[in-house]
N, C-alpha and C. Protein backbone atom coordinates (compact mmCIF):
# COMPACT_ATOMS: atom_id res chain seq x y z
N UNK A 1 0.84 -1.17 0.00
CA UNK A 1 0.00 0.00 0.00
C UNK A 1 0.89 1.24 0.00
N UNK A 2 0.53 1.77 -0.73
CA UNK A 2 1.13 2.90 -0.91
C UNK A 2 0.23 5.01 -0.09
N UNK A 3 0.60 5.34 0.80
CA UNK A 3 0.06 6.37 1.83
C UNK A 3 0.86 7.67 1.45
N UNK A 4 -0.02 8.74 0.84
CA UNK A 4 0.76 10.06 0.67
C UNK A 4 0.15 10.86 1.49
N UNK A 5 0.85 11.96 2.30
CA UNK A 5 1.05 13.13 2.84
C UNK A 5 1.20 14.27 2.58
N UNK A 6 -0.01 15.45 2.03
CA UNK A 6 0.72 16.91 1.45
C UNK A 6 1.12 17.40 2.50
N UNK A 7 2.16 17.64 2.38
CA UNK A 7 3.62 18.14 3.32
C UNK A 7 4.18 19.57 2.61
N UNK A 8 3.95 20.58 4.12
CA UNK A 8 4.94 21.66 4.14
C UNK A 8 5.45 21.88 5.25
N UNK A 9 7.10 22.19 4.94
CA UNK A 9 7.85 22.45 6.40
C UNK A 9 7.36 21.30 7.01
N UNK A 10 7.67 20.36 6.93
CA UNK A 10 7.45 18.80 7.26
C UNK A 10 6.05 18.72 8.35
N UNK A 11 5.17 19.56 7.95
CA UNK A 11 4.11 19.29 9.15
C UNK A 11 2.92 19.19 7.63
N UNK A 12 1.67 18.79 8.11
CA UNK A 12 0.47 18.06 7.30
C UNK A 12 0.11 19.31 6.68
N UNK A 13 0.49 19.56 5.17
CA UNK A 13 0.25 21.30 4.52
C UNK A 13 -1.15 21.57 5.11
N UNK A 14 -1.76 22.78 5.16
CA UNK A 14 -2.72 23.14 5.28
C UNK A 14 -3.86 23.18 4.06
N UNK A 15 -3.44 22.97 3.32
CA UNK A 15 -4.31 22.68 1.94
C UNK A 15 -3.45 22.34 0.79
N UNK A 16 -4.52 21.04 0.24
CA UNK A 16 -3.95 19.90 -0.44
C UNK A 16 -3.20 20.58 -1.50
N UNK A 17 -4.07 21.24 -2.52
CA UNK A 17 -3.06 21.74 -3.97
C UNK A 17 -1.93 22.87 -3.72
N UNK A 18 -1.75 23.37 -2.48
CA UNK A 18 -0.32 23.89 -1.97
C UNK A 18 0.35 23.55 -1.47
N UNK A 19 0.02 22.46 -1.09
CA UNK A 19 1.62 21.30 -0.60
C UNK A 19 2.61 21.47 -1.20
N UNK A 20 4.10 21.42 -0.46
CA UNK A 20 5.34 21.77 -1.09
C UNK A 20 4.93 20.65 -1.96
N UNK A 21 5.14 19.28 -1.34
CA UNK A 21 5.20 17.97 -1.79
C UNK A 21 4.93 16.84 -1.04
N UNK A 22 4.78 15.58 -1.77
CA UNK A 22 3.76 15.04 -1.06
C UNK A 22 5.02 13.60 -0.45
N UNK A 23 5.19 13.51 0.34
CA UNK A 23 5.74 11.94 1.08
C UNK A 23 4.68 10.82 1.27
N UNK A 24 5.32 10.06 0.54
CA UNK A 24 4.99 9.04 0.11
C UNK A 24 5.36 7.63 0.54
N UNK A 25 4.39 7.15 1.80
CA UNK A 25 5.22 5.89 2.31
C UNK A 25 4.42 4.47 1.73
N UNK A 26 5.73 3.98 1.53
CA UNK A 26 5.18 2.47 1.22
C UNK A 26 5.06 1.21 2.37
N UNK A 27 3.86 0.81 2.72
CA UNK A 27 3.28 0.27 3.88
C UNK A 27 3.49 -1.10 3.63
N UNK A 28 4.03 -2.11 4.33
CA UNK A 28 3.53 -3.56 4.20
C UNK A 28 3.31 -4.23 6.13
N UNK A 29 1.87 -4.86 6.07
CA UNK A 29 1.86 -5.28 7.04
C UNK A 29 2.09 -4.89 8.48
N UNK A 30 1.46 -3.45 7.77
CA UNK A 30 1.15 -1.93 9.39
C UNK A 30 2.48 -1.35 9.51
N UNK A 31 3.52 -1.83 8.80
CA UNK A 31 5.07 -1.27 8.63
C UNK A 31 5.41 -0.22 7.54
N UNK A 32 5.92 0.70 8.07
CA UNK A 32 6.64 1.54 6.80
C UNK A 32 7.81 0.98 6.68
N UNK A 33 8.03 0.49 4.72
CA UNK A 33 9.21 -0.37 4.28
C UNK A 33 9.68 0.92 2.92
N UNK A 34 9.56 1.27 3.10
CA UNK A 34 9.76 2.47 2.09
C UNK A 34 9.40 4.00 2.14
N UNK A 35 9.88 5.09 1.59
CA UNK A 35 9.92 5.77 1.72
C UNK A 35 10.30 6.73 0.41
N UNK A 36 9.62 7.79 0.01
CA UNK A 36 10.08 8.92 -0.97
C UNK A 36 9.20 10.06 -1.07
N UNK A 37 9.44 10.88 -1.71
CA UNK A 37 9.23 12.34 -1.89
C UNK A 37 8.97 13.00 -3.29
N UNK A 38 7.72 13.37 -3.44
CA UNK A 38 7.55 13.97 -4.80
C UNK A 38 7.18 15.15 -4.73
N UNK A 39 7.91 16.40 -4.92
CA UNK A 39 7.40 17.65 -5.18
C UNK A 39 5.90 18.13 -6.08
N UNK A 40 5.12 18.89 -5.08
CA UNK A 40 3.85 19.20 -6.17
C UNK A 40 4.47 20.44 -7.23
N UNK A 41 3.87 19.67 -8.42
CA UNK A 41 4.33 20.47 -9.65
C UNK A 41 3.50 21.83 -9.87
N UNK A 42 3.38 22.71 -10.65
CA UNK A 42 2.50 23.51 -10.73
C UNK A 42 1.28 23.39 -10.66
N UNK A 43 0.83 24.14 -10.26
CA UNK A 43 -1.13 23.86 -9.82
C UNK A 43 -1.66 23.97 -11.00
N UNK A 44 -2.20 22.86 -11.37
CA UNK A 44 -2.94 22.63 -12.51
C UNK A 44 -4.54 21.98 -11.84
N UNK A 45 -5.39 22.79 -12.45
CA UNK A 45 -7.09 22.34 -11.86
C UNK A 45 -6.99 20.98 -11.88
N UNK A 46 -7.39 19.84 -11.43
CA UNK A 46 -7.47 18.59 -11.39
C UNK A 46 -6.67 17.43 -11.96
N UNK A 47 -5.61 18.15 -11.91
CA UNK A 47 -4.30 17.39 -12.06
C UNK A 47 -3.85 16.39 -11.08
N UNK A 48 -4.30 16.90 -10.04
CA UNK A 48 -3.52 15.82 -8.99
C UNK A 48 -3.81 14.43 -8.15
N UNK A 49 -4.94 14.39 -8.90
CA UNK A 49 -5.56 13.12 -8.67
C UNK A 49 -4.87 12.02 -9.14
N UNK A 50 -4.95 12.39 -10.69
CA UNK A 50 -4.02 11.27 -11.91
C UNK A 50 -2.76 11.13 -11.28
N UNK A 51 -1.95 12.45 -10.91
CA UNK A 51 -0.50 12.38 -10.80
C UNK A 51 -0.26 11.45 -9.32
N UNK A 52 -1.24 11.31 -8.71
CA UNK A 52 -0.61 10.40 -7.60
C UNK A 52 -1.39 8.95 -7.62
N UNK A 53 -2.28 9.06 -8.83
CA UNK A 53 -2.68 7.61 -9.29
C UNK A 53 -1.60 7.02 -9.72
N UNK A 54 -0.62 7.84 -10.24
CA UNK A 54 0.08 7.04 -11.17
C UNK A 54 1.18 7.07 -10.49
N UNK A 55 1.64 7.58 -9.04
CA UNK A 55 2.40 6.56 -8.42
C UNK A 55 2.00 6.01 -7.36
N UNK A 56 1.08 5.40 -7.90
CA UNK A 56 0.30 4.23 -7.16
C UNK A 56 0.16 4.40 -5.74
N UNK A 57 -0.72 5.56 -5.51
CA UNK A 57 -1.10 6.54 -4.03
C UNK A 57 -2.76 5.15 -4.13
N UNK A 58 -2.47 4.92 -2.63
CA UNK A 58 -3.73 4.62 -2.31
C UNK A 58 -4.81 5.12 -1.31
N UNK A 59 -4.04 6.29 -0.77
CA UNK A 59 -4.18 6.64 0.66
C UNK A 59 -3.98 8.36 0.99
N UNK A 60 -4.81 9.50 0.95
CA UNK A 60 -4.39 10.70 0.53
C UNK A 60 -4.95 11.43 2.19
N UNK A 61 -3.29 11.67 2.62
CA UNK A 61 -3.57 12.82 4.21
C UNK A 61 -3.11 14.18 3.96
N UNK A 62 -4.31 14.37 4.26
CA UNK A 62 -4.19 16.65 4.16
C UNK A 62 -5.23 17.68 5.05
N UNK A 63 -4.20 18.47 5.29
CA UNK A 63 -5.03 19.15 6.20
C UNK A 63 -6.54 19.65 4.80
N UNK A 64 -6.64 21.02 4.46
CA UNK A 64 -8.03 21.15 4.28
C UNK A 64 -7.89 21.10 2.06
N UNK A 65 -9.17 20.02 1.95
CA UNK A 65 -9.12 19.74 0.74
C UNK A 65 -10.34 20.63 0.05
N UNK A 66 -10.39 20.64 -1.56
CA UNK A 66 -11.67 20.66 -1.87
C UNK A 66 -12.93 19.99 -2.19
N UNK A 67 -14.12 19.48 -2.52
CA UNK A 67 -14.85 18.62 -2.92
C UNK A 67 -14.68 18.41 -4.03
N UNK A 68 -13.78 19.02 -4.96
CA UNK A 68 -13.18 18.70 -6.63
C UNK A 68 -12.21 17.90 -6.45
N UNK A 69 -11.74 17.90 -5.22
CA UNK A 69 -10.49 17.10 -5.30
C UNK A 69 -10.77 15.66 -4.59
N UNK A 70 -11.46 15.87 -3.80
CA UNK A 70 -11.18 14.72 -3.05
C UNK A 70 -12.80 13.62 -4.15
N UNK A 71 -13.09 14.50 -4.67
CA UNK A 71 -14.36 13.39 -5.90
C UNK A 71 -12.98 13.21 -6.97
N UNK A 72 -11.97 13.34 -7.71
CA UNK A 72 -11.36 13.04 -8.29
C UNK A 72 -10.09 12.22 -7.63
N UNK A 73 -10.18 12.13 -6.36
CA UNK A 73 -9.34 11.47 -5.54
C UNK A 73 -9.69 9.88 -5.47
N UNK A 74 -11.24 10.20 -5.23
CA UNK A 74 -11.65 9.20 -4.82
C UNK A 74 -12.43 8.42 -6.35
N UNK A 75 -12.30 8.84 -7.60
CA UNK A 75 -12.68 8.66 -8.69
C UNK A 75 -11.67 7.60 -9.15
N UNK A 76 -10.05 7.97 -8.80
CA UNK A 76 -8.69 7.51 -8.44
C UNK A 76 -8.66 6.04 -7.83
N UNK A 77 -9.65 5.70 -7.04
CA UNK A 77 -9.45 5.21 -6.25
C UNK A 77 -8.58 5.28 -4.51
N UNK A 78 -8.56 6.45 -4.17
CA UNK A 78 -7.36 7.18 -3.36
C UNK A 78 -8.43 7.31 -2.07
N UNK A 79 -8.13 6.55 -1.44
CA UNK A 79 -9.53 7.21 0.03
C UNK A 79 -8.51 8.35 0.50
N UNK A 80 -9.07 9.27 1.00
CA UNK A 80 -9.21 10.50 1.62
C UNK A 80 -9.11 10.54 3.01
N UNK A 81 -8.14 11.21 4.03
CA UNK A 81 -8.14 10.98 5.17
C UNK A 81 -7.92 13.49 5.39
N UNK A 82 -8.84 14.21 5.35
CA UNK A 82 -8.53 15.64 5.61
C UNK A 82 -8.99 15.68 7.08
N UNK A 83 -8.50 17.52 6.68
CA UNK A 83 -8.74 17.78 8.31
C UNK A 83 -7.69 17.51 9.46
N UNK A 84 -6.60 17.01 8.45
CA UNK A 84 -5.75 16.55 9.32
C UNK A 84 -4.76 17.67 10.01
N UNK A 85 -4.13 17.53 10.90
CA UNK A 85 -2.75 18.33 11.21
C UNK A 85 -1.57 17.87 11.75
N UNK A 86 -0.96 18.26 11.73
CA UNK A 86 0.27 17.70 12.68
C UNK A 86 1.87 17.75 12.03
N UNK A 87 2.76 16.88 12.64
CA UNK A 87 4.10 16.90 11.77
C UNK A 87 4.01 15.54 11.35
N UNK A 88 4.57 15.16 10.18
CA UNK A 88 4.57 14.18 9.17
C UNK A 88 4.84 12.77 10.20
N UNK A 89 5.98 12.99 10.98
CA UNK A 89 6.20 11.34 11.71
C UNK A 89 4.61 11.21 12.72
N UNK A 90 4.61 11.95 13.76
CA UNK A 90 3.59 11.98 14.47
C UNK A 90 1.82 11.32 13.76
N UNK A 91 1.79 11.58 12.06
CA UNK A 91 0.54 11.80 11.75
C UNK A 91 0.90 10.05 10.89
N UNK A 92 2.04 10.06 10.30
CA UNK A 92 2.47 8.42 9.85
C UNK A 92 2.17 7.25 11.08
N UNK A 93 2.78 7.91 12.07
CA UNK A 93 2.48 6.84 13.54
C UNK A 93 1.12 6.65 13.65
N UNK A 94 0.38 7.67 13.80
CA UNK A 94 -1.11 7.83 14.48
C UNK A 94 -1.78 6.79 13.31
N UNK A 95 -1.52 6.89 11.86
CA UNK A 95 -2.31 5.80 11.21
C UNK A 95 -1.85 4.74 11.02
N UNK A 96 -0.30 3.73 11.26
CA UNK A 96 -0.48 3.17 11.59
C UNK A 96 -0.64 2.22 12.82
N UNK A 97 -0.98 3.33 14.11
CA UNK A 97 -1.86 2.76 15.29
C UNK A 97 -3.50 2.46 15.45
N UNK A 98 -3.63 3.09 14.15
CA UNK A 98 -5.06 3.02 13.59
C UNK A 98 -6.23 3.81 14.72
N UNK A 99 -5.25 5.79 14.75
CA UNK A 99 -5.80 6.19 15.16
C UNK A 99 -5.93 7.54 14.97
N UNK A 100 -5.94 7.35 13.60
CA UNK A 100 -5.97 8.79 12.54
C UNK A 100 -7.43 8.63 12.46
N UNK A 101 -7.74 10.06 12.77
CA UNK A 101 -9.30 10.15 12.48
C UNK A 101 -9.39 11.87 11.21
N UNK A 102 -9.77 11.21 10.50
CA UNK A 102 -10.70 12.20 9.43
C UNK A 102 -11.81 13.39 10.06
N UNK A 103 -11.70 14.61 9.52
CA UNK A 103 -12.46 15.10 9.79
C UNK A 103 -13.97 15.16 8.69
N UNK A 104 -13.52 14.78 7.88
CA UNK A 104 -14.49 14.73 6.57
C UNK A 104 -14.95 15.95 5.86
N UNK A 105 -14.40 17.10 6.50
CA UNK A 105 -14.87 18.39 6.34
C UNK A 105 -14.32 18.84 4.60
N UNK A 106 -14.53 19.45 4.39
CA UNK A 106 -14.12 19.95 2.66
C UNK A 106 -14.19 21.31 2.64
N UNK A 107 -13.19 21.86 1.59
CA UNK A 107 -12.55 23.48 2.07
C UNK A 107 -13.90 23.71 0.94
N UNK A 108 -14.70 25.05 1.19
CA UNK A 108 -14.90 25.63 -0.02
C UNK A 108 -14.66 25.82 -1.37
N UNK A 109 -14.89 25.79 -2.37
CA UNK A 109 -14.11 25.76 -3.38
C UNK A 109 -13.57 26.86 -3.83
N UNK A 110 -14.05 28.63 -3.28
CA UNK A 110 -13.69 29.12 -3.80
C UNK A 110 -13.24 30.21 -2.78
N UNK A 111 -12.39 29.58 -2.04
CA UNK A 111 -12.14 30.36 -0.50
C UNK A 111 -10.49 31.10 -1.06
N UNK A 112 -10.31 31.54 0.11
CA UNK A 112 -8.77 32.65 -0.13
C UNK A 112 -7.50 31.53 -0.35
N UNK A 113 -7.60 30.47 0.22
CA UNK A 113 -6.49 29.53 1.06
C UNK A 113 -5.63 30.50 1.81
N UNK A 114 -6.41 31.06 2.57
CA UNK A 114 -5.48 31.52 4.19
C UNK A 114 -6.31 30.87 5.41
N UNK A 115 -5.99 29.52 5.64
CA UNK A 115 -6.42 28.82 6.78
C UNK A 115 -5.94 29.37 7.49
């Protein structure tokens, strides 16, 4: 299984399509066995669904998303875990103690992005 993180300044970005970039752990058997890093490329409208389909993201943590994104996330096949916060190790631990909780909430679509 493959679990991505939009990450800035190594804590859970505050909104998904401004993530520096996204860390990307590869899970086997509640273990992180891998590990890497993909910079988000320019913000392109609904680009980023595909781009982390296609490295085989199954698993998408961010603080605040939109409902365009997370329906093309989940179009992906990519379940959705927002609402989140924290620093990247802290928020990797918490899910796999299986005690990451979702807020389910969804950013506006046409808000400032100054959370």
């Amino acid at each position: 299984m493959h679990l991505a993180i939009a990450v800035t300044n190594n804590m859970v970005a505050e909104h998904f399509g401004h993530a520096q970039k996204f860390v990307i752990f590869h899970i086997e058997h509640a273990k992180v066995v891998g590990k890497e890093e993909l910079i988000n490329p320019p913000h392109q409208k609904n680009f980023l669904p595909g781009f982390l389909k296609e490295s085989k993201v199954d698993i998408l943590i961010a603080g605040g998303i939109g409902s365009m994104a997370v329906e093309g996330l989940e179009a992906n096949q990519i379940k959705v875990y927002c609402g989140v916060s924290g620093n990247v190790d802290e928020i990797i631990n918490s899910y796999l103690g299986g005690k990451l909780i979702s807020s389910n909430e969804v950013c506006v679509e046409n808000h400032s992005h100054n959370h």
